[in-house]
Protein backbone atom coordinates (compact mmCIF):
# COMPACT_ATOMS: atom_id res chain seq x y z
CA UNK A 1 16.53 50.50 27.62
CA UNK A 2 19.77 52.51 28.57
CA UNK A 3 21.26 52.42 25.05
CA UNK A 4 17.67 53.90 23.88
CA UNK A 5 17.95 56.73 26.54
CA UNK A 6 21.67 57.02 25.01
CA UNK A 7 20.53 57.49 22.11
CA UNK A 8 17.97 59.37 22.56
CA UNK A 9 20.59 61.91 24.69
CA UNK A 10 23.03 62.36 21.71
CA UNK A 11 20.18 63.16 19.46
CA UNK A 12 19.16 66.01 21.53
CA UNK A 13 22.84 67.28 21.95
CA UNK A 14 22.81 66.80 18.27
CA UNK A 15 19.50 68.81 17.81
CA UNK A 16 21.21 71.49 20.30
CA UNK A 17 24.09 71.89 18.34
CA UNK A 18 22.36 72.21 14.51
CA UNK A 19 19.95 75.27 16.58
CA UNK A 20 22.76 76.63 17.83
CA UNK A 21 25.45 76.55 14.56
CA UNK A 22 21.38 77.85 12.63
CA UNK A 23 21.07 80.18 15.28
CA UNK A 24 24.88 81.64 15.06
CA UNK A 25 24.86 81.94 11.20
CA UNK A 26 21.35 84.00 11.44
CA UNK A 27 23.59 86.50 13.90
CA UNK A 28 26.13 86.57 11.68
CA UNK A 29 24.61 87.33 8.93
CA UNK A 30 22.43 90.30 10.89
CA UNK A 31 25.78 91.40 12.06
CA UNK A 32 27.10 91.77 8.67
CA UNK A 33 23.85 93.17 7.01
CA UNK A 34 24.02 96.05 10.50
CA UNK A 35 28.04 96.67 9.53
CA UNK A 36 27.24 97.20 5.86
CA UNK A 37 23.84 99.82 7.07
CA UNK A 38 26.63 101.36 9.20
CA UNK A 39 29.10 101.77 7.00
CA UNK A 40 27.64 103.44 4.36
CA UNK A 41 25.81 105.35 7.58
CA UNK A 42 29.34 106.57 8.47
CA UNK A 43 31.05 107.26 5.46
CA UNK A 44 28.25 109.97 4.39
CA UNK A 45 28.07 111.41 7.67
CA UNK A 46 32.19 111.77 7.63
CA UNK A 47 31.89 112.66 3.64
CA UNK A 48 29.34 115.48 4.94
CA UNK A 49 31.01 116.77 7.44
CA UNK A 50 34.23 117.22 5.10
CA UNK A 51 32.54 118.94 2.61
CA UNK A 52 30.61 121.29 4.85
CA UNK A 53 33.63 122.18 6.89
CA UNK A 54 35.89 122.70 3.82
CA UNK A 55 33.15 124.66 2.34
CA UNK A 56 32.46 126.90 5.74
CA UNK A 57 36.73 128.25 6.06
CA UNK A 58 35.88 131.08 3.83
CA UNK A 59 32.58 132.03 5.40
CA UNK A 60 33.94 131.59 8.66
CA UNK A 61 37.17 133.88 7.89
CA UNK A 62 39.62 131.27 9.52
CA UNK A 63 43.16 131.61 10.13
CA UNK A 64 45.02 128.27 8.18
CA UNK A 65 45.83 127.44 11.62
CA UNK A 66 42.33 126.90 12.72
CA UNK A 67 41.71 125.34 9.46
CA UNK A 68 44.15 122.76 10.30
CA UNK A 69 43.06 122.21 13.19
CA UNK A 70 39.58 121.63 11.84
CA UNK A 71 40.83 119.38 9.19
CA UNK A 72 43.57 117.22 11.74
CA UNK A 73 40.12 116.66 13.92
CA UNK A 74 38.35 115.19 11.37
CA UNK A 75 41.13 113.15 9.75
CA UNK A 76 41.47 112.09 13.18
CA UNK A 77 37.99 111.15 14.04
CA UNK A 78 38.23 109.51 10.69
CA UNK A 79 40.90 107.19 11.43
CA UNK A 80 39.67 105.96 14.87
CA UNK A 81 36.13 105.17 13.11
CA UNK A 82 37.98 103.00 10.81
CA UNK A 83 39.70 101.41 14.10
CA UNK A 84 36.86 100.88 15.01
CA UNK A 85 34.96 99.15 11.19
CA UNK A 86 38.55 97.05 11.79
CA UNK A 87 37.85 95.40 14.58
CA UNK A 88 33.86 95.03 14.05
CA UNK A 89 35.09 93.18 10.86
CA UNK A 90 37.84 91.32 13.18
CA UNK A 91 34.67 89.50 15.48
CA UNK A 92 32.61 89.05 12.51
CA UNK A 93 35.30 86.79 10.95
CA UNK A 94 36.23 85.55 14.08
CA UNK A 95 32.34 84.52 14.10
CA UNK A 96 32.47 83.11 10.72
CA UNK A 97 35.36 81.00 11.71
CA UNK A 98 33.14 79.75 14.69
CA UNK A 99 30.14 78.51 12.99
CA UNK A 100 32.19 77.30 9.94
CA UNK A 101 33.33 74.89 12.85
CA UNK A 102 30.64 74.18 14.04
CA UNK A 103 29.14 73.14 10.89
CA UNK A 104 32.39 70.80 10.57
CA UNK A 105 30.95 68.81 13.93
CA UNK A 106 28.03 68.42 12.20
CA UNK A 107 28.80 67.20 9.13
CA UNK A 108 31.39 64.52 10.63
CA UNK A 109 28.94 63.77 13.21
CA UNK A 110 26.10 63.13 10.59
CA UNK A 111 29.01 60.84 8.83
CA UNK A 112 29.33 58.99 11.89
CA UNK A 113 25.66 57.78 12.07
């Protein structure tokens, strides 16, 4: 009887584990569809703000200093957004990397039945 509730143990652990490795690539790959959205989101908002603030110097009559400052700001806020995509794309492969193990456990466990 105890080698049936044994058994009967490491098939739920086992049942636990394929949820949870199902459960982390279904994340993932929300995570990655969300970056992509956000991405593209960014870039034309960035791309937008470029063009509109290039465009607006000559309306607005600005000294080249306050253009450069204008243009320094958004470089800047440019470069910490891609900081930021960097290490968004640093967990997802970090995540990948997690539930590619995972999915090793289960196929040597389901070799080991």
């Amino acid at each position: 009887m105890e080698g049936i509730e044994s058994k009967v143990d490491e098939l739920e652990v086992k049942n636990a584990i394929i949820d949870a490795t199902h459960n982390l690539g279904g994340a993932i790959s929300e995570i990655s569809n969300s970056l992509a959205e956000h991405n593209i989101v960014v870039n034309e908002v960035m791309s937008g703000m470029i063009v509109e603030i290039s465009a607006s110097y000559h309306k607005l009559d600005l000294t080249d200093e306050q253009e450069t400052y204008f243009t320094n700001m958004v470089e800047k806020g440019s470069e910490k957004m891609q900081t930021a995509e960097n290490l968004l794309k640093s967990i997802q492969q970090k995540l990948k990397e997690i539930h590619n193990q995972m999915e090793s456990i289960n196929t040597i466990s389901d070799s080991g039945q």
